[in-house]
Protein backbone atom coordinates (compact mmCIF):
# COMPACT_ATOMS: atom_id res chain seq x y z
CA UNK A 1 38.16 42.21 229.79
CA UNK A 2 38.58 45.40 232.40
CA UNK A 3 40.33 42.18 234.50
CA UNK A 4 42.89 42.14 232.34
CA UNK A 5 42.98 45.82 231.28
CA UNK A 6 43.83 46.71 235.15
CA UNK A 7 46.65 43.95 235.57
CA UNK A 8 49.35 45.63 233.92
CA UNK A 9 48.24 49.20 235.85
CA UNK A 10 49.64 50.56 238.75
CA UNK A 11 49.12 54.08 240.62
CA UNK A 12 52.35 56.11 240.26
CA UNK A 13 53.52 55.95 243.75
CA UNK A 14 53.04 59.39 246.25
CA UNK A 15 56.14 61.70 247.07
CA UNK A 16 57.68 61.64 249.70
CA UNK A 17 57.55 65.42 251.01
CA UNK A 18 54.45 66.12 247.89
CA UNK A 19 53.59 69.84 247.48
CA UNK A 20 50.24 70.65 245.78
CA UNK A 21 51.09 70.47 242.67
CA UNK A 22 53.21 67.20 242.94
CA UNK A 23 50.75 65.44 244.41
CA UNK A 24 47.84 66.90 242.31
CA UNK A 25 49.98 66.21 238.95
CA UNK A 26 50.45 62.63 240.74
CA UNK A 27 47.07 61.77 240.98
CA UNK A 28 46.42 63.56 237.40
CA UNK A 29 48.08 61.30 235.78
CA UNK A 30 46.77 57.81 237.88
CA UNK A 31 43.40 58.96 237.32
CA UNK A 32 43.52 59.92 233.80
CA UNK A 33 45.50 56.22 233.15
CA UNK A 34 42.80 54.83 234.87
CA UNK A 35 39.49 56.51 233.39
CA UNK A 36 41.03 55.58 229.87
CA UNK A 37 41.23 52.09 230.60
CA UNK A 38 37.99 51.73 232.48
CA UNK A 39 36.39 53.73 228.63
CA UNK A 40 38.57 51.62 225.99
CA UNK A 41 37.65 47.70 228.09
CA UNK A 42 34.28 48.62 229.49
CA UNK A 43 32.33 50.74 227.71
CA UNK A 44 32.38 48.84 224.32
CA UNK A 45 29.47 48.36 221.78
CA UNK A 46 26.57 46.50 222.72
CA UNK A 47 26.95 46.57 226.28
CA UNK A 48 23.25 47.40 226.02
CA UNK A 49 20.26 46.29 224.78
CA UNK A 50 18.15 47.76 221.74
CA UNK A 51 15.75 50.05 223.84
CA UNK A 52 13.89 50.85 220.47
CA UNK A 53 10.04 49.70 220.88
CA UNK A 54 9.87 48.33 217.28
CA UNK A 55 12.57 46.05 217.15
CA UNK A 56 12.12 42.58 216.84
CA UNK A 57 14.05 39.15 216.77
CA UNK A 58 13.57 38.93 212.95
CA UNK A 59 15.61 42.27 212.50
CA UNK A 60 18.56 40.84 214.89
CA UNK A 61 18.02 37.88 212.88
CA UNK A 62 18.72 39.79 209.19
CA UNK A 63 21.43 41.64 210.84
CA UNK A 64 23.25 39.02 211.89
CA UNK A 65 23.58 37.43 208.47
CA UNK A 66 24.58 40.85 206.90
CA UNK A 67 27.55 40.76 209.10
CA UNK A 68 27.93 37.10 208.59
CA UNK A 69 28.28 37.50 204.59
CA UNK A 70 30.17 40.64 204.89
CA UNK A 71 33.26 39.09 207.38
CA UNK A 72 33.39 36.69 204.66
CA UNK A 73 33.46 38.36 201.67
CA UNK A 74 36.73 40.50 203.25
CA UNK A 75 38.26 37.38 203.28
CA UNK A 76 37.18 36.19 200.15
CA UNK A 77 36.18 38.61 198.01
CA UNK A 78 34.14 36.76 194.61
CA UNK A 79 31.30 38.10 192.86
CA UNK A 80 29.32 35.00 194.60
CA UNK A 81 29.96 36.30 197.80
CA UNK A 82 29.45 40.10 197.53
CA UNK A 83 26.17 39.50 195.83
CA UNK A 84 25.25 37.27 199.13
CA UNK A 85 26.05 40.76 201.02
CA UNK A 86 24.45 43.04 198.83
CA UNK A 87 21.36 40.65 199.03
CA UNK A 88 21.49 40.48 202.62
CA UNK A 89 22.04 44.11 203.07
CA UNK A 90 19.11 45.07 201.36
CA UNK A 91 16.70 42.81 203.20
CA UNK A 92 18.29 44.27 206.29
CA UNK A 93 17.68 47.78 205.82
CA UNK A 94 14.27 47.65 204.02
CA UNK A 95 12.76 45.32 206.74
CA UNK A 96 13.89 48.48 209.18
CA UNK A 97 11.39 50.83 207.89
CA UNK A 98 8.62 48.05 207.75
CA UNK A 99 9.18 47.00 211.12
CA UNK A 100 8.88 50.73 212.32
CA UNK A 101 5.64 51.08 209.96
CA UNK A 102 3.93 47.82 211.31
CA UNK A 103 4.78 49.05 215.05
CA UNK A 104 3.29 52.89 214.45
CA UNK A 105 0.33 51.08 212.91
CA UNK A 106 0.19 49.33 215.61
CA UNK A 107 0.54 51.79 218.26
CA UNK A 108 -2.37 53.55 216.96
CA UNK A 109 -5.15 50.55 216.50
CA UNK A 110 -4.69 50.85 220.35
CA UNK A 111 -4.41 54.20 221.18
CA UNK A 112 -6.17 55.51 224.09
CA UNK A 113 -7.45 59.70 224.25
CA UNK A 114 -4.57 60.29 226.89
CA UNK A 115 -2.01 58.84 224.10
CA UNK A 116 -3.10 61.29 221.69
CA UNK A 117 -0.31 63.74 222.30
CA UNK A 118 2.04 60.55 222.85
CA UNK A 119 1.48 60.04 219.30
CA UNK A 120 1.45 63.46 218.10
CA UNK A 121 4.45 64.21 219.50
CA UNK A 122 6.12 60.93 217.57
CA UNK A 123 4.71 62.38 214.57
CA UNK A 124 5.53 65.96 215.26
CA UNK A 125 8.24 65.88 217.38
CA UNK A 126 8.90 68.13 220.40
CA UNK A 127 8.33 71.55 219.68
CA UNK A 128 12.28 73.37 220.17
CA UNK A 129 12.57 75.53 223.39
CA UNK A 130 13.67 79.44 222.76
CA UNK A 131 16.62 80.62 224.71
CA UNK A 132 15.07 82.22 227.56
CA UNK A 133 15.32 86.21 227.53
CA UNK A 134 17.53 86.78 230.52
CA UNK A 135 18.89 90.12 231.42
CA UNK A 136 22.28 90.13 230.48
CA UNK A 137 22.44 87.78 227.99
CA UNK A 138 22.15 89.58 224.03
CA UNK A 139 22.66 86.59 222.71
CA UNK A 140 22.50 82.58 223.07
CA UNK A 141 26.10 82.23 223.63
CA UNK A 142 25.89 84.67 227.00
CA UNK A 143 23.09 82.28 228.76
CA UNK A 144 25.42 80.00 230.31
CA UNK A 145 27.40 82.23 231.87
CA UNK A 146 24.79 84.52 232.85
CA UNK A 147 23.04 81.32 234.63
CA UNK A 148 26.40 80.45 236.15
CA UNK A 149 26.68 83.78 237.47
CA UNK A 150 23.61 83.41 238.81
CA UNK A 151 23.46 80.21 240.49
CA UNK A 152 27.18 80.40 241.48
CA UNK A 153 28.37 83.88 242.37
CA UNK A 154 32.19 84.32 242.04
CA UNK A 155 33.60 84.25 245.78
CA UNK A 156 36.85 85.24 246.68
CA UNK A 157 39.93 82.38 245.92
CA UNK A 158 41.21 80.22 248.96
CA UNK A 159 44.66 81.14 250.24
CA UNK A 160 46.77 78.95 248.17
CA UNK A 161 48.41 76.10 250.50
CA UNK A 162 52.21 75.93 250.90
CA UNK A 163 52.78 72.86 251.44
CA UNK A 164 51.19 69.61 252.36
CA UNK A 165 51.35 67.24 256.00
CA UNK A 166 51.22 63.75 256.27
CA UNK A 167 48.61 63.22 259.67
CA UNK A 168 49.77 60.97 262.39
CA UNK A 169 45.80 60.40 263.52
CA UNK A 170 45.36 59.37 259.76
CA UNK A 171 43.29 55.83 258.93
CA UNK A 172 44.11 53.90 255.61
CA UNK A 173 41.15 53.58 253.24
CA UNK A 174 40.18 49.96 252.96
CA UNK A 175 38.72 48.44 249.92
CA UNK A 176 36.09 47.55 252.31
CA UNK A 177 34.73 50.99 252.92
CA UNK A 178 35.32 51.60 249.36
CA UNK A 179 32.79 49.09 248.10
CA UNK A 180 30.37 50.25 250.86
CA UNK A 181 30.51 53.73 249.43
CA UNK A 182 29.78 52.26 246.13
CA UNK A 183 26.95 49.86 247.20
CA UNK A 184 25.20 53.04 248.00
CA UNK A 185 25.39 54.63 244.80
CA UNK A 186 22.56 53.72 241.60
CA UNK A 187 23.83 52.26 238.67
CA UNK A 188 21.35 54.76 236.63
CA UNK A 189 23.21 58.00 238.33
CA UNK A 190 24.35 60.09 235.50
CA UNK A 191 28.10 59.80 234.96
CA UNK A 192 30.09 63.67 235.47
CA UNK A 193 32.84 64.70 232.69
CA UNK A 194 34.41 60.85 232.43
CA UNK A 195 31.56 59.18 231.10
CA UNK A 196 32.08 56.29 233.06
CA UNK A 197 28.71 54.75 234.88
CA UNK A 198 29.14 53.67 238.65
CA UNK A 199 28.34 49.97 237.51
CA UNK A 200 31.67 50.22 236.03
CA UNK A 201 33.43 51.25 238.67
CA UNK A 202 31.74 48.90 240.95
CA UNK A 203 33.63 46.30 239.41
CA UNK A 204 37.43 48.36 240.33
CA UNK A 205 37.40 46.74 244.27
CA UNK A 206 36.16 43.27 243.09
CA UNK A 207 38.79 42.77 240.45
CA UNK A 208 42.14 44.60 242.21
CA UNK A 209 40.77 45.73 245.88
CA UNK A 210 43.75 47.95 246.20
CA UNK A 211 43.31 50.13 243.28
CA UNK A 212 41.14 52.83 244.50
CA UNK A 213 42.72 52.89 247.96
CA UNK A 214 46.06 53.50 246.50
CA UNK A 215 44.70 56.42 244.39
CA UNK A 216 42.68 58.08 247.41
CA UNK A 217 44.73 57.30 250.24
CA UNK A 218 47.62 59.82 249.68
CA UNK A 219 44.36 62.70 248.55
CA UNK A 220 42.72 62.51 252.36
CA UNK A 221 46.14 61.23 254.27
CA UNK A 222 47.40 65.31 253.75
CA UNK A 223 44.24 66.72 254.07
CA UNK A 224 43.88 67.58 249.91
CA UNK A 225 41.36 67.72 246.87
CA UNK A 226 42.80 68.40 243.66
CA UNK A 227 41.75 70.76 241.23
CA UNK A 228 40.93 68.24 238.41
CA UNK A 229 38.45 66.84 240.43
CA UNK A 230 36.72 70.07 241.06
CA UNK A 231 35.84 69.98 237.50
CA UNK A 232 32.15 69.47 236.51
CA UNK A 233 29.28 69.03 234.09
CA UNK A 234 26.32 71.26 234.96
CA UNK A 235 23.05 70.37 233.48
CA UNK A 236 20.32 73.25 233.14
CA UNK A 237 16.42 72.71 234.08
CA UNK A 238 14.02 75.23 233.86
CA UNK A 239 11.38 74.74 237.04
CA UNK A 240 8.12 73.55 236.61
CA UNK A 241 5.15 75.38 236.36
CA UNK A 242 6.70 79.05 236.53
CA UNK A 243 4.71 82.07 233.82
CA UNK A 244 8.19 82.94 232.14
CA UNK A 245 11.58 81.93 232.08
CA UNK A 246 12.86 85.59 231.51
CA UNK A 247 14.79 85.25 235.35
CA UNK A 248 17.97 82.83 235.97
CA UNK A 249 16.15 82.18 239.42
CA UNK A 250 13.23 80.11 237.57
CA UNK A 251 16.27 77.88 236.23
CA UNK A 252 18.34 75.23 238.33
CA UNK A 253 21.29 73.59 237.78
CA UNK A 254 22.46 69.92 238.46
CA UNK A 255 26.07 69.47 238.52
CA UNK A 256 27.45 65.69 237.76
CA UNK A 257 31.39 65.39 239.10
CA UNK A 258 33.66 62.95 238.34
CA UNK A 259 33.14 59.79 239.75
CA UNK A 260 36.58 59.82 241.19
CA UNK A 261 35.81 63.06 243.00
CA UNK A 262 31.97 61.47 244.43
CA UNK A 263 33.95 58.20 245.52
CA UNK A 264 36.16 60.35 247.72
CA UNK A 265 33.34 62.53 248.69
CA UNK A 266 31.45 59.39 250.19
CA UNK A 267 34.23 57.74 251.87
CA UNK A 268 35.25 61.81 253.21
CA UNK A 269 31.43 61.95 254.60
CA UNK A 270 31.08 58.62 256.19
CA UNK A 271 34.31 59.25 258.04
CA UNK A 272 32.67 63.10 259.26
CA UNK A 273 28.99 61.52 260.11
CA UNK A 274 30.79 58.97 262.16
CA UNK A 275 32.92 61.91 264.18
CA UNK A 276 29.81 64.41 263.69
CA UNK A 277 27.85 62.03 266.59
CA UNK A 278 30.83 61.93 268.98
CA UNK A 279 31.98 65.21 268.46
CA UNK A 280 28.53 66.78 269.11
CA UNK A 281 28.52 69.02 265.98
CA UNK A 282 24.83 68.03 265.04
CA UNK A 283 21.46 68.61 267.03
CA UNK A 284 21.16 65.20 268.80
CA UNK A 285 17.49 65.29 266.84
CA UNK A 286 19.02 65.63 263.76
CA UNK A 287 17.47 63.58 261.48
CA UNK A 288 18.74 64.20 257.84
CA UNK A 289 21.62 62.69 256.21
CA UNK A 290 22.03 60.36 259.09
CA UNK A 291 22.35 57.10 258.88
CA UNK A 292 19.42 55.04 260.65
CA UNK A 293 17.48 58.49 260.83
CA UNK A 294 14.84 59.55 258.35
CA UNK A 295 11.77 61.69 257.74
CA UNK A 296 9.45 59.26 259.65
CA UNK A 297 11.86 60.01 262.38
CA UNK A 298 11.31 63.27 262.28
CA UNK A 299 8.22 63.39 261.84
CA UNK A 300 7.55 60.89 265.39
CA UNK A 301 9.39 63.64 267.30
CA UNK A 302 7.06 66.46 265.69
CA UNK A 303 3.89 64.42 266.72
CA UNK A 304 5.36 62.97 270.63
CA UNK A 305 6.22 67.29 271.16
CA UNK A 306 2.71 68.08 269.69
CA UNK A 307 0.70 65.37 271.68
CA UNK A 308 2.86 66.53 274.88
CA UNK A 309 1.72 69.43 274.73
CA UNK A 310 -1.98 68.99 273.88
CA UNK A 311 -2.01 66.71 277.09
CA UNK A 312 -1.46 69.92 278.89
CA UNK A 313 -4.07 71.90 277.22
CA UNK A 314 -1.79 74.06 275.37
CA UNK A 315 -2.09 75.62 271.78
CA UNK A 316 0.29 74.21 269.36
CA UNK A 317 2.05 76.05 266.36
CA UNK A 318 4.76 74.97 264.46
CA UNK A 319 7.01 76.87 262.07
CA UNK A 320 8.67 75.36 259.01
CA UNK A 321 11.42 77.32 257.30
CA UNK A 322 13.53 76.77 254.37
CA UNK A 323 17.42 77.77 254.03
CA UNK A 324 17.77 78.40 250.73
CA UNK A 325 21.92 78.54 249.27
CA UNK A 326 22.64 77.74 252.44
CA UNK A 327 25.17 75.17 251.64
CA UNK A 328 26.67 77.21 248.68
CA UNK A 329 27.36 80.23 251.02
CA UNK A 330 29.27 78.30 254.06
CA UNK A 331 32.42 80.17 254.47
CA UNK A 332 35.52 78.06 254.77
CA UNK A 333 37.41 80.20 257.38
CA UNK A 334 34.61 80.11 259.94
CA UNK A 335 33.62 75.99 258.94
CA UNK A 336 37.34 75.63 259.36
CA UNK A 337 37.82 77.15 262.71
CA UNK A 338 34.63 75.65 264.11
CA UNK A 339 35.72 72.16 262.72
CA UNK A 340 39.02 72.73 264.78
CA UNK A 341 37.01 73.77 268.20
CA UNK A 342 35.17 70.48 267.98
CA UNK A 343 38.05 68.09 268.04
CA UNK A 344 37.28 66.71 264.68
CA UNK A 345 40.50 65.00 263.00
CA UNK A 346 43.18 67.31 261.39
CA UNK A 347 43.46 65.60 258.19
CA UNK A 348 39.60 66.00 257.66
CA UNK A 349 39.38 69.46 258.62
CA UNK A 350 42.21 69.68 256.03
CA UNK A 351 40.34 67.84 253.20
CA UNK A 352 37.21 69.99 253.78
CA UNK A 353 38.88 73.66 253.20
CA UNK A 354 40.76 72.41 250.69
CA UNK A 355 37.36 71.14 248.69
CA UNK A 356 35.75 74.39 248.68
């Protein structure tokens, strides 16, 4: 089905001297042609099983005649056959309720003391959470912005670019690398504003390898990351285990992009961890968000420098600190120029000011 759906498409093509808003209104329109394809073939009805605990084979079953008797009574419609769907519709839905009844009964002939609140809270339900008292916020309708002001203070806007350049020392995005991005994402990752899972778009390189290419190749060839993929669903949490929640600091917020905008974020990153090693711009004991370098790792060097120095009889301390906002307050002048000292490519020191 999305086989077919994705024959007949093809990415409008880039222009050939594109401006910002050319080449953003480009991809706009690719991407949006795409997305509603991937929705209206993919994402049908029952692409997923019934996850509810008390239905059984019986009910699919009764359901399946209902619809049986109903697709022929719309094609003849006689009393004989409408009173086969009114029959069959009522032994549908009242076996529902009984087959919820049997399984609650059930549930509780084996309950346990630590599935006491389990089943209180199917009785009861969950009891609703207050909007938190925040200063600043009179009402409900002022939390979200007060937490976004909170979590994301306004900074000053970029210097709007002028124009865009195509990069001699650019490389062509293979469908290759793009599946190897994707292999590394789950298929339960929450989907950002398009709705669309990544087991969806998993299937994109198998079916027409040079889809995605075409749509990301023209983004990182001069150096640019539009606007409508800066665009993002941000889920609140309040933190565990704090007295109140009168403070936007005991709150944190997880922000799901568009998968568009994560594909081209993982193909960006592989390409800047490959020149961050020969360019020398991490600690050559860096061990985070490398690949082939984890915590163990880190933690062998930790124990070879303690154990070194033990052997000469020397007390050992060690300090642990924590950045925090560290990454949300990196200023893109001063990433930019150091970027540039390095020798890292043009079109990807291009790509990364224009994402902030």
């Amino acid at each position: 089905m999305v086989g077919q759906a994705l024959d007949n498409f093809t990415s409008l093509p880039c222009p050939t001297r594109p401006t910002p808003n050319s080449l953003s209104s480009c991809f706009d329109i690719s991407s949006t042609r795409l997305t509603s394809l991937l929705t209206s073939n993919a994402l049908g009805r029952g692409l997923c099983p019934r996850s509810q605990p008390w239905w059984s084979p019986r009910l699919s079953s009764l359901r399946r005649e209902y619809h049986k008797f109903a697709r022929i009574s719309c094609l003849d419609p006689s009393p004989l056959k409408w009173s086969n769907v009114k029959s069959s519709m009522t032994t549908y839905f009242k076996a529902n309720p009984s087959a919820k009844k049997a399984h609650w009964s059930d549930f509780l002939s084996w309950a346990t003391p630590p599935s006491f609140k389990t089943a209180k809270r199917f009785a009861f339900g969950r009891i609703p959470q207050r909007f938190p008292d925040l200063p600043g916020a009179t009402d409900p309708s002022e939390v979200p912005e007060t937490l976004l002001h909170h979590c994301f203070p306004p900074k000053a806007p970029p210097s709007p670019l002028l124009r865009l350049i195509h990069h001699k020392d650019y490389t062509p995005v293979t469908s290759e690398k793009v599946s190897r991005a994707l292999a590394k994402c789950s298929n339960t990752s929450a989907p950002g504003p398009d709705h669309i899972p990544y087991w969806v778009w998993k299937s994109v390189p198998r079916l027409k390898p040079y889809l995605l290419p075409s749509l990301l190749d023209p983004l990182l060839d001069h150096g640019f990351h539009p606007p409508s993929l800066k665009k993002a669903l941000g889920i609140v949490l309040n933190k565990l285990g704090k007295p109140s929640y009168d403070s936007p600091s005991n709150f944190r917020v997880i922000v799901l992009h568009r998968m568009l905008s994560k594909i081209l974020e993982r193909v960006a990153t592989s390409r800047l961890s490959a020149q961050a090693m020969t360019c020398s711009l991490i600690h050559p004991l860096q061990c985070g968000s490398l690949p082939g370098r984890s915590t163990p790792d880190a933690a062998l060097i930790l124990q070879h420098h303690v154990e070194s120095c033990h052997r000469l009889h020397y007390m050992v301390s060690t300090l642990f600190l924590n950045v925090k906002g560290g990454f949300d307050n990196v200023e893109s002048p001063s990433l930019h120029s150091l970027l540039g000292r390095k020798g890292v490519s043009p079109y990807l020191i291009e790509w990364v000011g224009s994402f902030f």
